[in-house]
N, C-alpha and C. Protein backbone atom coordinates (compact mmCIF):
# COMPACT_ATOMS: atom_id res chain seq x y z
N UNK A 1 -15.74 16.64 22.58
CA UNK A 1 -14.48 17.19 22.06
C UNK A 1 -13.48 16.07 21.81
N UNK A 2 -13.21 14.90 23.00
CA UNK A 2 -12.42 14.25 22.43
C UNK A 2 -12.99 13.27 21.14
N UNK A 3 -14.06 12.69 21.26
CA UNK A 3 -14.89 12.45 20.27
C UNK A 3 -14.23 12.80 18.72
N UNK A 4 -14.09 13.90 18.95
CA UNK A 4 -14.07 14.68 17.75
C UNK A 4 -12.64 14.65 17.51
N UNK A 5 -11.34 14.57 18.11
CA UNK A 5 -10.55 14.58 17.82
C UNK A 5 -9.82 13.45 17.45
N UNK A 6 -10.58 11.90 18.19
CA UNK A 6 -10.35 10.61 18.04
C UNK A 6 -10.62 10.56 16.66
N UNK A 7 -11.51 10.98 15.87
CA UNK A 7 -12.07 10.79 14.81
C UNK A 7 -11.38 11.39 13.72
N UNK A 8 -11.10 12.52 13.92
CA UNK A 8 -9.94 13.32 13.06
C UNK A 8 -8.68 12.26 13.15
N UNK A 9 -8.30 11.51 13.97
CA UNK A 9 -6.89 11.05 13.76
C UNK A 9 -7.43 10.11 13.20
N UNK A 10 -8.44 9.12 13.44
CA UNK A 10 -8.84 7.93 12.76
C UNK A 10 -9.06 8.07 10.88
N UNK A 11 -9.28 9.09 10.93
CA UNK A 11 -9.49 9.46 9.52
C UNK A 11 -8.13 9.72 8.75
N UNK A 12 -7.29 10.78 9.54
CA UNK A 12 -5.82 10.85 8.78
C UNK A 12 -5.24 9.37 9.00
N UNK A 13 -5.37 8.70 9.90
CA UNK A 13 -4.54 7.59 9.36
C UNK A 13 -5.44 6.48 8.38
N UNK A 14 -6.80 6.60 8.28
CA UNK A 14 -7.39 5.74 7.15
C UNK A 14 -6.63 6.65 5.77
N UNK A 15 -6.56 8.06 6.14
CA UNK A 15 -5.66 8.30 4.40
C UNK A 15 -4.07 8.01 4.05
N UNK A 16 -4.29 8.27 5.27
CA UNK A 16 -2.71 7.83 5.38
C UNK A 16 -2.25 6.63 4.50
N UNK A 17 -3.23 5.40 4.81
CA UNK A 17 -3.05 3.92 4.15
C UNK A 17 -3.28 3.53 3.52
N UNK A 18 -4.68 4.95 2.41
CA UNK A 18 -4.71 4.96 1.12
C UNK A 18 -3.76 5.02 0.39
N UNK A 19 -3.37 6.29 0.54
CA UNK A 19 -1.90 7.10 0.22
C UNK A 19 -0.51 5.60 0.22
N UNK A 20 -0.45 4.87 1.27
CA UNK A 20 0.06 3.92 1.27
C UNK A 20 0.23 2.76 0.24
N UNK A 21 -1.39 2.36 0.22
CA UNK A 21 -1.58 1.51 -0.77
C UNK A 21 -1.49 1.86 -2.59
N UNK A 22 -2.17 3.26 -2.14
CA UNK A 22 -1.66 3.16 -3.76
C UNK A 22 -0.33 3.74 -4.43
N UNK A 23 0.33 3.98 -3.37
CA UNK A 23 1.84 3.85 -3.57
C UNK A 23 2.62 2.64 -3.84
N UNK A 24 2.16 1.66 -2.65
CA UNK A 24 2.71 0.21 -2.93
C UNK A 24 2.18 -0.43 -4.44
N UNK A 25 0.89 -0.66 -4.26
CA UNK A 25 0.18 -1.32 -5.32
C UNK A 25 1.45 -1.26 -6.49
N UNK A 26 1.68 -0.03 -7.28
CA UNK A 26 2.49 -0.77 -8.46
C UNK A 26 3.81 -0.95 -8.36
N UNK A 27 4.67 -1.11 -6.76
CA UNK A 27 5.75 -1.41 -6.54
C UNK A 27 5.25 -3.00 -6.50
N UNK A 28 4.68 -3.10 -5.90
CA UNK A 28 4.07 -4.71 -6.16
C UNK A 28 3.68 -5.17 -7.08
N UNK A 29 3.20 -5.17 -7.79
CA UNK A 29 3.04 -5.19 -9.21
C UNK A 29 4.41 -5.42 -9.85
N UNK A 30 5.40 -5.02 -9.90
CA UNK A 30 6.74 -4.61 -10.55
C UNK A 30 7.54 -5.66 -9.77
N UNK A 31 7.28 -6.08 -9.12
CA UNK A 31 8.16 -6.78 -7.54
C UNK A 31 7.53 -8.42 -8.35
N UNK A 32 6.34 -8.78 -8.23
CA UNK A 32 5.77 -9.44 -8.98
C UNK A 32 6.04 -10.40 -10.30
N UNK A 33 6.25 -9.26 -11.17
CA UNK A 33 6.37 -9.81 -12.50
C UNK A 33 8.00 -9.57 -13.05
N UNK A 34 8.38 -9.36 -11.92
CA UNK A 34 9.62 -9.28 -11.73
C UNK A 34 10.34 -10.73 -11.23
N UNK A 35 9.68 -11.55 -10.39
CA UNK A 35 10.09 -12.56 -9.68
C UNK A 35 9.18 -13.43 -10.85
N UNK A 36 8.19 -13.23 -11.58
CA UNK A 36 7.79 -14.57 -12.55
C UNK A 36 8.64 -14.35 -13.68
N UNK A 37 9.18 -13.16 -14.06
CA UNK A 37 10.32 -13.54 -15.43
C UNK A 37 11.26 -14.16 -14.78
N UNK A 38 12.00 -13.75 -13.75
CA UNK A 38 13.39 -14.51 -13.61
C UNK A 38 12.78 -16.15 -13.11
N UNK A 39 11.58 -16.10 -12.44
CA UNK A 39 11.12 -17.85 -12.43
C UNK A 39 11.26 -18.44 -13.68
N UNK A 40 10.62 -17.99 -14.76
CA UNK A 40 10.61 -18.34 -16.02
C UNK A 40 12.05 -18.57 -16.43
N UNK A 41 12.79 -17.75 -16.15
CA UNK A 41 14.58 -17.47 -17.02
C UNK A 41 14.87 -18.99 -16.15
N UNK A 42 15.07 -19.49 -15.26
CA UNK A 42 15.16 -19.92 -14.31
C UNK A 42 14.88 -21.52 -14.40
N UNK A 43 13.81 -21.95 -14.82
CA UNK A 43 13.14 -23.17 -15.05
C UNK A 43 13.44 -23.29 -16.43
């Protein structure tokens, strides 16, 4: 039983950090090419 319940939480938080990542991913992305134009404006 606990078995089983360790595993259920291990799993919501592996989605959890899906959910995470592909949330971040194109804030990063944007964060990114955001800091190489103004490098560019810059130099």
């Amino acid at each position: 039983m606990r078995a089983n319940q360790k595993a259920r939480s291990d799993y919501q938080k592996a989605r959890l950090v899906g959910v995470l990542r592909r949330f971040l991913s194109p804030i990063r992305t944007m964060v990114l090419t955001f800091v190489k134009a103004n490098a560019t404006q810059i130099g």
